[in-house]
Protein backbone atom coordinates (compact mmCIF):
# COMPACT_ATOMS: atom_id res chain seq x y z
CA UNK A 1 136.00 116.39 158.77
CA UNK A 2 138.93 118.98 158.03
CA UNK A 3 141.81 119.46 160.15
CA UNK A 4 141.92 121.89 162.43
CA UNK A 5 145.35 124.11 162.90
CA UNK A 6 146.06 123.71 166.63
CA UNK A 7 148.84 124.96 169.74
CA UNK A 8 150.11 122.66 171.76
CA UNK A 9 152.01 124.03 174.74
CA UNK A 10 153.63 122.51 178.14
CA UNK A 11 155.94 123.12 180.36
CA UNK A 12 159.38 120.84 180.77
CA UNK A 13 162.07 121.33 183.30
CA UNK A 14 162.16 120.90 187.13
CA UNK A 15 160.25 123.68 187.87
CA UNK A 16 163.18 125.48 190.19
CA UNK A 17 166.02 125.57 188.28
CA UNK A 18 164.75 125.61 184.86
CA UNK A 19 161.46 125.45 183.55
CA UNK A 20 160.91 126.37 179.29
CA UNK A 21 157.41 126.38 178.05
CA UNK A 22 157.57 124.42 174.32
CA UNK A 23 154.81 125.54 171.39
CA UNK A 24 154.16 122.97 169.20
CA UNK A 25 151.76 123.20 165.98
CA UNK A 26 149.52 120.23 165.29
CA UNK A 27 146.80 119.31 162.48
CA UNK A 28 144.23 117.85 164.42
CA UNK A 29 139.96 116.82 163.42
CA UNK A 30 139.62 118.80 167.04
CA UNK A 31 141.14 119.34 170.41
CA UNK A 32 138.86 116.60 171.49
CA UNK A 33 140.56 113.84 168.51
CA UNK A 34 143.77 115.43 170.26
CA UNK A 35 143.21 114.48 173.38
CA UNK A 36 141.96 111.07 172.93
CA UNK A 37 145.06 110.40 171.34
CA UNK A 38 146.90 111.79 173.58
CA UNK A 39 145.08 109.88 176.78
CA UNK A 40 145.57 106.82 174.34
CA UNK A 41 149.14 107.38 174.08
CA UNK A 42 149.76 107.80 177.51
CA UNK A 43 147.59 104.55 178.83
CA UNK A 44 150.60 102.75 176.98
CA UNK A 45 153.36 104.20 178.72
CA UNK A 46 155.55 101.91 180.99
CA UNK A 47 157.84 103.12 183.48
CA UNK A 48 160.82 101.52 181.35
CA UNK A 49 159.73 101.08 178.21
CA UNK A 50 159.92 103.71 174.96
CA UNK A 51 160.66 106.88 175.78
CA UNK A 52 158.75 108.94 173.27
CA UNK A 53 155.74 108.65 171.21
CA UNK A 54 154.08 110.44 167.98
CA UNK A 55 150.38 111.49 167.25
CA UNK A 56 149.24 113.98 164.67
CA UNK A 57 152.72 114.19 163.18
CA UNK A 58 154.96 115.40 166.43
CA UNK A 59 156.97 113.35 169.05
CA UNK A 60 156.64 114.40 172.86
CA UNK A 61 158.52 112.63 175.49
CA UNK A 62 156.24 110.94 178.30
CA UNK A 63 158.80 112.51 181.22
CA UNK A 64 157.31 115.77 180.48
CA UNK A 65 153.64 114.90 181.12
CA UNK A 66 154.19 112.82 184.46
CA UNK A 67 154.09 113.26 188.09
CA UNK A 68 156.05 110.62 189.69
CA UNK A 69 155.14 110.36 193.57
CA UNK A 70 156.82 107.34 196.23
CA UNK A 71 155.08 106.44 199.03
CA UNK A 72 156.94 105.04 201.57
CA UNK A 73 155.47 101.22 202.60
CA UNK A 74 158.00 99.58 204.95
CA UNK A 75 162.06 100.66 205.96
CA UNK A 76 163.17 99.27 202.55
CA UNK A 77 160.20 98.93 200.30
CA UNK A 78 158.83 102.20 198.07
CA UNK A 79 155.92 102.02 196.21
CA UNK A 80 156.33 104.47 193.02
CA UNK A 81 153.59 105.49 191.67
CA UNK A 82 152.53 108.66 188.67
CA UNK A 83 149.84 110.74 187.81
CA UNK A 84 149.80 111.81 183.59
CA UNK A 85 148.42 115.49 183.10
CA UNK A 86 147.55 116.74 179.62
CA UNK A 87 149.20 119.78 177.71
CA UNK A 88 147.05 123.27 176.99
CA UNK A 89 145.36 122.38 173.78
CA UNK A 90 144.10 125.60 171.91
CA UNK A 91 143.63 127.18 168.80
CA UNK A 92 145.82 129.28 167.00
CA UNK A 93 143.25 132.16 168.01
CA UNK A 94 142.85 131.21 171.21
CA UNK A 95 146.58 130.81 171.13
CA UNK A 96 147.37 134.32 169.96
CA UNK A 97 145.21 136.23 172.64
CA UNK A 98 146.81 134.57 175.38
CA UNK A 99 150.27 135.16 173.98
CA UNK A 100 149.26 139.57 173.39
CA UNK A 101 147.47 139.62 176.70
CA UNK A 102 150.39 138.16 178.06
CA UNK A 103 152.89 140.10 176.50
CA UNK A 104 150.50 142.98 177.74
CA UNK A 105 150.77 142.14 180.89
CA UNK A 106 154.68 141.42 181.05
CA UNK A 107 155.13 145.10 179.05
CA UNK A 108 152.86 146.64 182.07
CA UNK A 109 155.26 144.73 184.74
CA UNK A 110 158.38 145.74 183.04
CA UNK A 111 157.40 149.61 182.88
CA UNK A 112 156.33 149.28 186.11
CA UNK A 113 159.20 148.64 187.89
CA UNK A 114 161.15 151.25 185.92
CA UNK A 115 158.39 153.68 187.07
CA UNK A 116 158.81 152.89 190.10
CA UNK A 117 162.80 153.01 190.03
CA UNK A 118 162.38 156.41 188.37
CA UNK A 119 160.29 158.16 190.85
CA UNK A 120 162.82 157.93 193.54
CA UNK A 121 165.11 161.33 193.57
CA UNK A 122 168.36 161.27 193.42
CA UNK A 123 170.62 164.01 195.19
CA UNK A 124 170.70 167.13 192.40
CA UNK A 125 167.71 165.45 190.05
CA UNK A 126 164.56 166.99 189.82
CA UNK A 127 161.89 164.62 191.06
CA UNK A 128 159.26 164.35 187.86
């Protein structure tokens, strides 16, 4: 089986203060081979072990596909726990619709607001 040009994309970042989507390109059999890899990868992640780890030719960090969680069991004990979630997995055409309809739809926001802005008179302007 060929390889199969495919998007990788997730988000990193705290989510309030800053939050960066990364695009990465991999050569993959599918999305499927990519994601048993990846589930692979991640069943050998320890909490304080390696940092990183490489399939299909990139490096990702494990921070940035884990939900860490503490449950509280007694005054002084915490039981840490975390949930792994996988990145979007598409192809480069299903990658490039997404990214025009959402430029689309950022373009119609944008213009929007600057309609909006615009419609309101000021004192000696012509309303349009």
């Amino acid at each position: 089986m060929s390889n199969t040009p495919l998007v990788i994309s997730y988000s990193v970042g705290d989510g309030y203060t800053f939050t960066a989507e990364i695009v990465v390109p991999v050569m993959a059999e599918s999305k499927e081979a990519f994601l048993d890899a990846f589930d692979t990868a991640m069943a050998a992640y320890e909490p304080h072990g390696n940092e990183y780890f490489s399939i299909f030719g990139q490096t990702f960090e494990y921070r940035h596909f884990i939900h860490w969680s503490e449950e509280q069991i007694t005054k002084r004990r915490v039981r840490e726990t975390y949930d792994s979630f996988p990145p979007t997995i598409q192809t480069v055409d299903e990658w490039l619709l997404a990214s025009q309809s959402q430029s689309k739809r950022l373009m119609n926001e944008r213009h929007g607001q600057i309609f909006t802005v615009s419609t309101e008179a000021s004192p000696g302007v012509q309303k349009i």
